[in-house]
Protein backbone atom coordinates (compact mmCIF):
# COMPACT_ATOMS: atom_id res chain seq x y z
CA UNK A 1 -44.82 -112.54 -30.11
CA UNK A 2 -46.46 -111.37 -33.42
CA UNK A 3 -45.66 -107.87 -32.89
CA UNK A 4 -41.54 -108.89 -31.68
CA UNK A 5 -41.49 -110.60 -35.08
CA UNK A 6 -42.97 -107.84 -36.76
CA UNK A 7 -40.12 -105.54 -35.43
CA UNK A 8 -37.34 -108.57 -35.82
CA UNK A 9 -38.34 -108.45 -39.59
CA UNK A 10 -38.80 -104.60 -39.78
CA UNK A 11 -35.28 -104.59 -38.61
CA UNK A 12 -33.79 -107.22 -41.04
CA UNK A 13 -35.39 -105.26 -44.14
CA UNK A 14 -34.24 -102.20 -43.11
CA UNK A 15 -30.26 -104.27 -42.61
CA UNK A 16 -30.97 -105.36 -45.92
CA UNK A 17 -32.01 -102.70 -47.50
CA UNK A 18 -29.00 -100.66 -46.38
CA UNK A 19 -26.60 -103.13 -47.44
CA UNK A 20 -28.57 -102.99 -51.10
CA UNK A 21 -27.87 -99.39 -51.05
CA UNK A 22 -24.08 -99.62 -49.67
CA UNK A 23 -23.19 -101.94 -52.70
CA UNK A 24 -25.11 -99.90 -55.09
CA UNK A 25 -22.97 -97.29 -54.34
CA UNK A 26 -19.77 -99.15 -54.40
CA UNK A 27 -20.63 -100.49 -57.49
CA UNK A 28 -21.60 -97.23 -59.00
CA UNK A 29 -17.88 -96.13 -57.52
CA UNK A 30 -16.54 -99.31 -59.11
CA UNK A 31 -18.06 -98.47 -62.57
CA UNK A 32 -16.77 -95.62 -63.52
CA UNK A 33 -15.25 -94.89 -66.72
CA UNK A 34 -12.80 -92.48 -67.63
CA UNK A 35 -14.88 -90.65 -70.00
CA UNK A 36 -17.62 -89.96 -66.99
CA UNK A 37 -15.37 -87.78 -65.48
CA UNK A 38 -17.06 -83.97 -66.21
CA UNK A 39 -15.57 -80.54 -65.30
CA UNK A 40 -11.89 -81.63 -65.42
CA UNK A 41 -9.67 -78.86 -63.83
CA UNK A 42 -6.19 -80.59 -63.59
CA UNK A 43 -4.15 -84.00 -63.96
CA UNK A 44 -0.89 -85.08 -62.85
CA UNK A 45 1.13 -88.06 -64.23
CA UNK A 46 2.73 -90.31 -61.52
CA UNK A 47 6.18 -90.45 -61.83
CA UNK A 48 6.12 -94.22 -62.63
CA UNK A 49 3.97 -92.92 -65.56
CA UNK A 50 1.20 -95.77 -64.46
CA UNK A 51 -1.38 -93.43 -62.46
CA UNK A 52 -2.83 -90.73 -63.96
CA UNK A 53 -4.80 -88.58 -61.19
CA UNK A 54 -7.62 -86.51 -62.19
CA UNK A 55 -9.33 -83.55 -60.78
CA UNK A 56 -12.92 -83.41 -62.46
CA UNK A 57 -16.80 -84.58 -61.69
CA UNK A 58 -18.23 -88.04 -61.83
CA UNK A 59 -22.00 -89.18 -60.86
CA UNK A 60 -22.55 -85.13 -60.08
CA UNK A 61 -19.72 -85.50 -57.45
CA UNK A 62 -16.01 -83.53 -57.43
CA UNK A 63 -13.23 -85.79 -56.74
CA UNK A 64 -9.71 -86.15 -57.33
CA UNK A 65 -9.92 -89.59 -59.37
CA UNK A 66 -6.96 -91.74 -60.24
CA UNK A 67 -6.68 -93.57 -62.82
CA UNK A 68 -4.83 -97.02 -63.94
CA UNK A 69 -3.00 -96.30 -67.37
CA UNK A 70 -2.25 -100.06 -67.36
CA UNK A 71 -5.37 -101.60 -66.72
CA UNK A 72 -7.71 -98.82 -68.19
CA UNK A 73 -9.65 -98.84 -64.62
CA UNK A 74 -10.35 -96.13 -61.80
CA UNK A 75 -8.78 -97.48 -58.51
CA UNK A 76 -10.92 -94.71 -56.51
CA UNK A 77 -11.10 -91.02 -55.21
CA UNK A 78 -8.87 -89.89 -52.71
CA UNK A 79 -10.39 -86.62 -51.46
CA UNK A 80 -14.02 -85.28 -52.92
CA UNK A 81 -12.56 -81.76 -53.07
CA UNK A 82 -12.38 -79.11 -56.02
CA UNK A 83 -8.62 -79.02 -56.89
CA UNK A 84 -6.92 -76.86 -59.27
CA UNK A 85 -3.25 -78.28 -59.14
CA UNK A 86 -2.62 -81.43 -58.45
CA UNK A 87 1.27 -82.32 -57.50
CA UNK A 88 2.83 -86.05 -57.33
CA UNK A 89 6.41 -86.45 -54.77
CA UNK A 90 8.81 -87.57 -56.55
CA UNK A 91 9.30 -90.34 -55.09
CA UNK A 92 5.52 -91.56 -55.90
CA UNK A 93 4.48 -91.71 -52.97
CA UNK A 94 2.50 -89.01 -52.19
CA UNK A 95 -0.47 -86.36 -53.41
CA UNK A 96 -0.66 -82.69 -53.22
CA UNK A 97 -4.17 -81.24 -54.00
CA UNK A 98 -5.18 -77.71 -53.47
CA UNK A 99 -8.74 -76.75 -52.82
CA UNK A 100 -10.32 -73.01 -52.46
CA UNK A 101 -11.85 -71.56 -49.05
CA UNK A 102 -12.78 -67.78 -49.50
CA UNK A 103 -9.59 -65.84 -49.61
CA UNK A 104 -7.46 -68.82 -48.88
CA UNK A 105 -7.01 -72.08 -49.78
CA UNK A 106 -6.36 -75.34 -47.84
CA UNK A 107 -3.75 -78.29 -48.89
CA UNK A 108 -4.18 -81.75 -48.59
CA UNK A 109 -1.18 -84.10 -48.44
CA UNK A 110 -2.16 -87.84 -48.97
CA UNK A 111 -0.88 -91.24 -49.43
CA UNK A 112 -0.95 -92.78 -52.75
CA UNK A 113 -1.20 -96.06 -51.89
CA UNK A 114 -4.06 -95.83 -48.49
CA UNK A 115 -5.42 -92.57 -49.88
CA UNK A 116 -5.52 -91.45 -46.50
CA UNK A 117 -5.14 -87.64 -45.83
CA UNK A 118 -1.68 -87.19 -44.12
CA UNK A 119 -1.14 -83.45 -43.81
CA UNK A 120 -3.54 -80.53 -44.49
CA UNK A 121 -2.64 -77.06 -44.10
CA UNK A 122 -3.85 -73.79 -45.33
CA UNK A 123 -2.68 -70.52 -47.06
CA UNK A 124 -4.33 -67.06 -46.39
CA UNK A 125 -2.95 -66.11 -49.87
CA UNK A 126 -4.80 -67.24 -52.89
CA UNK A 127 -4.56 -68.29 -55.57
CA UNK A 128 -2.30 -70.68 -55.79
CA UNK A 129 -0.43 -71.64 -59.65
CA UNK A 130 1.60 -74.30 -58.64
CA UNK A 131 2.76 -77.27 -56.26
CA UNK A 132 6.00 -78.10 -56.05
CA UNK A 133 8.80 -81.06 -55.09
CA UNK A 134 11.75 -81.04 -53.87
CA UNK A 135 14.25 -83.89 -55.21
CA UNK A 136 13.70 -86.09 -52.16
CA UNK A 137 9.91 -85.48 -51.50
CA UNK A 138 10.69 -83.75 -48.09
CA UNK A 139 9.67 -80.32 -48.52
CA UNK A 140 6.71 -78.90 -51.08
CA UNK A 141 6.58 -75.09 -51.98
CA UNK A 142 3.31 -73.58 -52.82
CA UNK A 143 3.36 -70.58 -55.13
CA UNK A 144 1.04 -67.87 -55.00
CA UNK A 145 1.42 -64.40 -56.86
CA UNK A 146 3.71 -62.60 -54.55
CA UNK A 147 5.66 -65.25 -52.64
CA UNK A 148 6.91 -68.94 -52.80
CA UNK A 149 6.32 -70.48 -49.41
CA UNK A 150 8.55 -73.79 -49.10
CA UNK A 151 7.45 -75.97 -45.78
CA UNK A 152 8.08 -79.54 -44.59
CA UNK A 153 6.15 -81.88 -46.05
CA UNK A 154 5.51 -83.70 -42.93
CA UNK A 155 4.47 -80.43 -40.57
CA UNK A 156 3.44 -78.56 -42.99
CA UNK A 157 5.59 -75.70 -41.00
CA UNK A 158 7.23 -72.73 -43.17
CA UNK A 159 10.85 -73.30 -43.55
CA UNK A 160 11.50 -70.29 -46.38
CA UNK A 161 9.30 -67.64 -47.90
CA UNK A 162 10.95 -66.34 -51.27
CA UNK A 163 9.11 -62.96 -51.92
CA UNK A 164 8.71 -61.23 -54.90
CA UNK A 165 9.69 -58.43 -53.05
CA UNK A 166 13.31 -59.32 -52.48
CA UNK A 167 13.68 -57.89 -55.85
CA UNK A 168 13.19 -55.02 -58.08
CA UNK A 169 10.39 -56.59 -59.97
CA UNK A 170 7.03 -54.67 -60.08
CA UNK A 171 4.96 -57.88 -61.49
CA UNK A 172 3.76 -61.26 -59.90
CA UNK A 173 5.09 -64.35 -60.79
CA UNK A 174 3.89 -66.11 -63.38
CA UNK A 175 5.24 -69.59 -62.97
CA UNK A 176 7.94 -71.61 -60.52
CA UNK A 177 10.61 -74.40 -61.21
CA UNK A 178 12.59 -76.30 -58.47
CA UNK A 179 16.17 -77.34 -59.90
CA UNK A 180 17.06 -79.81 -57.13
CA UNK A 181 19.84 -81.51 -58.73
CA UNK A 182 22.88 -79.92 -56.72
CA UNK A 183 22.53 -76.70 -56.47
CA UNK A 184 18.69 -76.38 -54.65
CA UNK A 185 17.78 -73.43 -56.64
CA UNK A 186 14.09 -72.01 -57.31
CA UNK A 187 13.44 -70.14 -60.52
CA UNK A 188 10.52 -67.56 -60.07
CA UNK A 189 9.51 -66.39 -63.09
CA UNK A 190 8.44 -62.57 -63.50
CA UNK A 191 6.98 -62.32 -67.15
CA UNK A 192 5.78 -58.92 -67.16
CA UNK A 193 9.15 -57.89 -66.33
CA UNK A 194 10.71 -59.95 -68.38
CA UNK A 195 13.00 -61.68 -65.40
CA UNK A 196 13.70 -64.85 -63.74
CA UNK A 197 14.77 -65.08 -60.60
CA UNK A 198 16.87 -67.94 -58.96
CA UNK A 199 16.89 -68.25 -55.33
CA UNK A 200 19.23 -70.91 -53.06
CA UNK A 201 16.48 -73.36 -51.21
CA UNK A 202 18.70 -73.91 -48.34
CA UNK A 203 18.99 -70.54 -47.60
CA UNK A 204 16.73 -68.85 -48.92
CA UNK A 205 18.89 -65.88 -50.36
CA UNK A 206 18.24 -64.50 -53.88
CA UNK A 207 21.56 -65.85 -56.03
CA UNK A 208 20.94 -64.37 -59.50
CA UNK A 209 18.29 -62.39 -61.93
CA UNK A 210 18.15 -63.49 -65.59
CA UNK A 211 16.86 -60.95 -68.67
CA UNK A 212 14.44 -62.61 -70.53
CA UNK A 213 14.23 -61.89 -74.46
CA UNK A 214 10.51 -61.47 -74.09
CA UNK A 215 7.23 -61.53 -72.16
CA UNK A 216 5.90 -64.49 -70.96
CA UNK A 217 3.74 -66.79 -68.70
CA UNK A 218 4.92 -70.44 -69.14
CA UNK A 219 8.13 -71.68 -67.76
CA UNK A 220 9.11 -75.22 -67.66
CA UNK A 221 12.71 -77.15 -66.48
CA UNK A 222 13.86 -80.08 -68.08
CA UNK A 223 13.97 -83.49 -65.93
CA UNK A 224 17.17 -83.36 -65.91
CA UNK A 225 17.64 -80.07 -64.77
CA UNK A 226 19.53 -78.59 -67.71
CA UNK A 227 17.14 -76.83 -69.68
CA UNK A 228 14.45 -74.14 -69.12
CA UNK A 229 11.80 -73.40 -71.92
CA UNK A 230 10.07 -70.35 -71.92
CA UNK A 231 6.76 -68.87 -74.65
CA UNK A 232 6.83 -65.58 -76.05
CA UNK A 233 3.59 -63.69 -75.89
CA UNK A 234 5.28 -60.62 -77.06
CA UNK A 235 4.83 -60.94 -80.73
CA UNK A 236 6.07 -64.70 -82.72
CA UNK A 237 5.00 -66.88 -80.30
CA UNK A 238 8.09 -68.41 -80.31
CA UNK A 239 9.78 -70.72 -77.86
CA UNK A 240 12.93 -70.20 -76.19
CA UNK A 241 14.78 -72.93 -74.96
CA UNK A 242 17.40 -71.72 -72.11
CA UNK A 243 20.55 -72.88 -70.24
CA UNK A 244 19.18 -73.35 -66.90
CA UNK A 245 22.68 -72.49 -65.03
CA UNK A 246 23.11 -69.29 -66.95
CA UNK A 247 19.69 -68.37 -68.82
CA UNK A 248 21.27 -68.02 -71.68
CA UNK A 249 19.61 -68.62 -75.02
CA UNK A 250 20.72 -72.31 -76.88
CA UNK A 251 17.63 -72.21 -79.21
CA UNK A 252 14.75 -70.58 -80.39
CA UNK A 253 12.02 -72.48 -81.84
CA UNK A 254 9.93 -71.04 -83.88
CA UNK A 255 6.18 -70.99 -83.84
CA UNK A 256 3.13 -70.00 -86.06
CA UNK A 257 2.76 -65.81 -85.18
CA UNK A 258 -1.10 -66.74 -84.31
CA UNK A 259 0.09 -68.75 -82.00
CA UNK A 260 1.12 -67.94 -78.06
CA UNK A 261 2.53 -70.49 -76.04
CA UNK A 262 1.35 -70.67 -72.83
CA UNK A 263 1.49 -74.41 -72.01
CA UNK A 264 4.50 -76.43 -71.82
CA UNK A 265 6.01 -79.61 -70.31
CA UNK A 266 9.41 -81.97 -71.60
CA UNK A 267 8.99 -85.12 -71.96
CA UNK A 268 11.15 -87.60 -69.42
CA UNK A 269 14.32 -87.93 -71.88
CA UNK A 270 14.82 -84.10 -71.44
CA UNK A 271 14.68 -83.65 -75.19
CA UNK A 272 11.20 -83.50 -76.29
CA UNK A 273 9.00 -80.62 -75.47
CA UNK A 274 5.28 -80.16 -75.70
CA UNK A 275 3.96 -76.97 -76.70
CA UNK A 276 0.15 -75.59 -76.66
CA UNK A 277 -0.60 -72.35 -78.06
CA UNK A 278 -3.85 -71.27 -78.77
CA UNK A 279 -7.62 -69.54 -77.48
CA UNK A 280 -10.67 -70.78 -76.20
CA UNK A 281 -12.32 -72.26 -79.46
CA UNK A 282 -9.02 -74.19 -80.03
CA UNK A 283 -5.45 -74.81 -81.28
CA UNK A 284 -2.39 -76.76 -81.79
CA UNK A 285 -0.41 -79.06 -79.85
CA UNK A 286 3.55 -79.06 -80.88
CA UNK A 287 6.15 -81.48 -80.12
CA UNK A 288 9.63 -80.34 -80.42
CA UNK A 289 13.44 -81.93 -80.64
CA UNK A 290 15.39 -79.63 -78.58
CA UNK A 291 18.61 -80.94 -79.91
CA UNK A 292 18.10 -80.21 -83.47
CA UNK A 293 15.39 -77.43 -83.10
CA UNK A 294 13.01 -79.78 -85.17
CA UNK A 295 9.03 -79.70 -85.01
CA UNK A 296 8.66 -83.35 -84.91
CA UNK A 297 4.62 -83.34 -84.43
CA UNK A 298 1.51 -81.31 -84.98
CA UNK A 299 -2.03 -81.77 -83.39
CA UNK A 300 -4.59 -79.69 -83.70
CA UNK A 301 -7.13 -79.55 -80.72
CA UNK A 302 -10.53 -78.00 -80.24
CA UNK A 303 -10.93 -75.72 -77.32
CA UNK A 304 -8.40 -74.59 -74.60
CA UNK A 305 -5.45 -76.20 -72.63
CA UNK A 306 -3.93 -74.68 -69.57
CA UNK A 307 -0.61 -75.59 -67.67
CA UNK A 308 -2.54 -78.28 -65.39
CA UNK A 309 -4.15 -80.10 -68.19
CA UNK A 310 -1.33 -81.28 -70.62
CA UNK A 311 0.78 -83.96 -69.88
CA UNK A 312 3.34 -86.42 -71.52
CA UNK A 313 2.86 -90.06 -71.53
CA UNK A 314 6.47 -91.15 -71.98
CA UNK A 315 6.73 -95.00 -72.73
CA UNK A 316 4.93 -94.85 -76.18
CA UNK A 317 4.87 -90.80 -76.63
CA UNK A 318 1.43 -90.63 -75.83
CA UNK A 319 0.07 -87.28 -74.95
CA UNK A 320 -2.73 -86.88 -72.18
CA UNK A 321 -5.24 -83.57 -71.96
CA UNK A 322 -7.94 -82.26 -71.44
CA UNK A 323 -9.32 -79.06 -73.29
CA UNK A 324 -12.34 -76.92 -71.78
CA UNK A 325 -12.36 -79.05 -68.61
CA UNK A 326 -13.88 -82.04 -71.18
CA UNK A 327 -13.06 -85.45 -70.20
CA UNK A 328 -9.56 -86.64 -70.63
CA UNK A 329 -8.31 -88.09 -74.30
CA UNK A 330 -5.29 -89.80 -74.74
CA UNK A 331 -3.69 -89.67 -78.37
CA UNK A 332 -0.52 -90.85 -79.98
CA UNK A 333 1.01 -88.79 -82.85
CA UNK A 334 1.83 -90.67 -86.23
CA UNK A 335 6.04 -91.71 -86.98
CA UNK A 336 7.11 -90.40 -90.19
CA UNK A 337 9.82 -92.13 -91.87
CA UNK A 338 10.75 -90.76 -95.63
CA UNK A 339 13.50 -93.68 -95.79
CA UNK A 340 17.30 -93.42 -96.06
CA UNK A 341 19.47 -90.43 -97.63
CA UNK A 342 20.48 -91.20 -100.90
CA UNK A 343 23.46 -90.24 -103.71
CA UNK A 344 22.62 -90.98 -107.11
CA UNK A 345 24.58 -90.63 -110.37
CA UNK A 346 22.94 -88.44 -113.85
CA UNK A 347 23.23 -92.28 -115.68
CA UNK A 348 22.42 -90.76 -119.08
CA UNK A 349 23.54 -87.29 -118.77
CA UNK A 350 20.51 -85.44 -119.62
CA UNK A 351 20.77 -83.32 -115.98
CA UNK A 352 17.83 -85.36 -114.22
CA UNK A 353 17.64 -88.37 -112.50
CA UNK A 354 14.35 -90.33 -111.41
CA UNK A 355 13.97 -92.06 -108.15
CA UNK A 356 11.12 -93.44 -105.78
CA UNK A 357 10.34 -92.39 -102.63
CA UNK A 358 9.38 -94.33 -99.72
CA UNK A 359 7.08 -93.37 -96.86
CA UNK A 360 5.92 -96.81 -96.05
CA UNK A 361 7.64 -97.64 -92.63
CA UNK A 362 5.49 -94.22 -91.16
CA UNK A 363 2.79 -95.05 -88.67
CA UNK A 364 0.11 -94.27 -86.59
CA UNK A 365 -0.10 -96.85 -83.49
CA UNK A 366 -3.50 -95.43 -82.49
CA UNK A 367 -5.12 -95.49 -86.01
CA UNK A 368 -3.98 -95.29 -89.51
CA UNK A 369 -2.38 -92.28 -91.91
CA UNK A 370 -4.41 -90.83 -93.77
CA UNK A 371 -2.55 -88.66 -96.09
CA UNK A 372 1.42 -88.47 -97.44
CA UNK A 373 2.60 -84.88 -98.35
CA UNK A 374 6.30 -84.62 -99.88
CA UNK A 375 7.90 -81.52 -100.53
CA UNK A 376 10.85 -79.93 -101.24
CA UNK A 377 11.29 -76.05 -100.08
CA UNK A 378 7.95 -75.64 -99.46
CA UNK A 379 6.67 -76.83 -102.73
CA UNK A 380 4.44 -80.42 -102.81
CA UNK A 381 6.33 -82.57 -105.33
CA UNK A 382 3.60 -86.05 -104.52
CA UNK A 383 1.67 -87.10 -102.38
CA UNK A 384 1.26 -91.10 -102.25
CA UNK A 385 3.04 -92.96 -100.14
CA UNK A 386 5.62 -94.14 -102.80
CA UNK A 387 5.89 -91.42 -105.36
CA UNK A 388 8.45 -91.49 -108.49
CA UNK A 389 9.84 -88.15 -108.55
CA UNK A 390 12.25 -86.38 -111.17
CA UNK A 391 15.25 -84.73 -109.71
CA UNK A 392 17.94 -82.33 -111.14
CA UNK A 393 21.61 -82.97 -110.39
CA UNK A 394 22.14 -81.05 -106.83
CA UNK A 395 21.40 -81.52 -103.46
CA UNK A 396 17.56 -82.09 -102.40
CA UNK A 397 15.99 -81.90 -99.28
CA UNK A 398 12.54 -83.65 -99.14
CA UNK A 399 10.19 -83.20 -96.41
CA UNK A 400 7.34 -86.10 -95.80
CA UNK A 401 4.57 -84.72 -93.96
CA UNK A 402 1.81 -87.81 -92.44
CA UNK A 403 -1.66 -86.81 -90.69
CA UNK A 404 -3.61 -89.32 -89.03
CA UNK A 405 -7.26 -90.08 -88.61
CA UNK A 406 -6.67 -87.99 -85.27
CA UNK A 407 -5.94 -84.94 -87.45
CA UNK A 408 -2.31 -85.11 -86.02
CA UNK A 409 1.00 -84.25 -87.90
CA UNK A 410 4.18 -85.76 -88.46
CA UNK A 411 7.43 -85.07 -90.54
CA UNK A 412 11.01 -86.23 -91.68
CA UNK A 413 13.25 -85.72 -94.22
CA UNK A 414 15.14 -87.41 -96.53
CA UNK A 415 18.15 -85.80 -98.62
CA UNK A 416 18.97 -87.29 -101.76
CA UNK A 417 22.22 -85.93 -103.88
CA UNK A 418 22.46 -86.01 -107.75
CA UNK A 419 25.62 -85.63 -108.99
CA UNK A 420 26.85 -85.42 -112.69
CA UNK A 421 28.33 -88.58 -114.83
């Protein structure tokens, strides 16, 4: 009897003691914060814009985390591979992750809500840039440097291969873009060549070539399916912004010449545009109007961020990224607002007229402004928040520029008109 209870309580400690160490572990799971997750390689917004899923390290493990934008929290890990692209359906409902193996790489397909692996497949060529959608979260296309391979997203069986070599280009692709609006089409950007190619997804035959203006390696379509924006690494750094059913040029912005874009994404209204240009110890995040051609933000970051770290938090503009594979930050620019245009009257006819400016209704949700620049044609005229400024009789454009306690940029303008008694 004394040696039965011996081994009756030997085996309860032992029950115990594993169900200690199966809740420690949950709980360390549970724990998690955002800012433990290491080695970030890529993150992809959900298309609700509530999960955030992250590719990184956390308690010296890989994962692909995801993260609650909502309630601040980490729900889990779905797979405890090394991805480099991450890829949301459309629809929401499911997770593309890549992950290397030698010369290939293997693809996992799982379910958002179980986090259950539904599909993996692999790919002998390596590696791979980009995961794409199409519009009804049936098919994903995978593209590597020489071909776009489109399967079924339930298989994972080939259904097209669009191949670099069904054209005249001598380069690789840089970057991919499924339009699946109407027309199916697949944009395979060449940027050594200088082309874009558009190819039909249903059948797989090439339907046109575009001539670029310059070189370059980022290529992002609008949500809407309109627009295509392209970075010049040729020389300006400047962005074009391009009729995606032609390729024709509706607007160039222009960037700083140090400066070479090779990061960018729109934001959901098809209008704003999020630029990165910059090298390894840093550089400067740029938001853009693409209906006026406006620079409507400026952050500067320190370190590096590629195509797979960048992305555009739409509700209340925040942006999401993560430089140098550091853990994620989340920042919202400042609102400038330099008030209403104005037309004033010389009242004593000596030429001038005075008049006070009001930045007061800018502002900086995540933190406060710290400085209020006006200027007119370059030149700072004040910079409080509610100067009084002489003006001549004529037309005057003032600029107000706001920075934040981030170190990010914002600017409007206000015109106000003198004219004579």
């Amino acid at each position: 009897m004394p040696i039965k209870r011996s081994i009756l309580w030997l085996r309860c400690s032992l029950f115990a003691a594993l169900i200690v160490i199966n809740i420690n572990i949950l709980k360390a799971q549970a724990e998690i914060q955002l800012d433990e997750i290491q080695e970030i390689r890529a993150l992809a917004l959900s298309p609700d814009e509530q999960t955030l899923a992250i590719s990184g390290r956390a308690n010296n493990e890989r994962g692909l985390w995801l993260y609650n934008i909502e309630t601040e929290h980490i729900e889990g890990t779905i797979t405890n591979g090394n991805a480099s692209v991450i890829s949301w359906s459309p629809d929401g409902t499911y997770l593309a992750a890549n992950s290397g193996l030698g010369n290939a790489e293997t693809f996992q397909i799982y379910d958002a809500d179980s986090k259950q692996m539904m599909l993996s497949f692999e790919q002998s060529v390596s590696p791979t840039s980009e995961i794409l959608w199409s519009a009804n979260s049936t098919r994903i296309a995978t593209v590597t440097s020489r071909t776009i391979d489109i399967r079924d997203a339930a298989s994972g069986d080939i259904l097209l291969v669009l191949s670099i070599s069904q054209t005249d280009a001598a380069g690789i692709f840089s970057a991919a873009a499924w339009n699946s609006s109407t027309n199916q089409k697949m944009y395979g950007l060449v940027g050594a060549d200088k082309k874009l190619f558009v190819w039909s997804t249903d059948t797989g035959n090439l339907l046109e070539e575009y001539d670029l203006p310059f070189h370059t390696e980022a290529l992002a379509l609008s949500p809407d399916s309109t627009k295509l924006a392209i970075g010049n690494l040729d020389g300006n750094g400047n962005i074009a912004v391009l009729d995606a059913s032609t390729g024709t040029a509706l607007m160039m912005l222009e960037v700083n010449q140090t400066e070479f874009p090779q990061t960018l994404i729109w934001h959901q209204n098809s209008i704003g545009l999020a630029s990165f240009g910059g090298g390894s110890d840093g550089g400067i995040i740029r938001l853009w109007d693409t209906v006026t051609g406006k620079q409507i933000d400026t952050i500067p970051v320190t370190g590096y961020i590629n195509t797979n770290t960048l992305e555009w938090f739409s509700p209340d503009t925040r942006l999401i990224y993560s430089t140098n594979q550091n853990p994620v930050i989340f920042i919202q620019p400042p609102v400038a607002i330099a008030g209403l245009d104005q037309i004033l009257t010389d009242s004593n006819n000596d030429s001038v007229e005075t008049i006070t400016l009001n930045g007061s209704e800018s502002s900086d949700s995540d933190g406060s402004i710290i400085a209020y620049i006006w200027s007119e044609e370059g030149v700072e005229i004040a910079n409080i928040v509610q100067p009084t400024v002489t003006l001549s009789i004529g037309v005057h454009t003032i600029i107000l520029t706001v920075t934040d306690d981030d170190g990010a940029i914002a600017t409007d303008e206000v015109v106000i008109t003198v004219s004579g008694n």
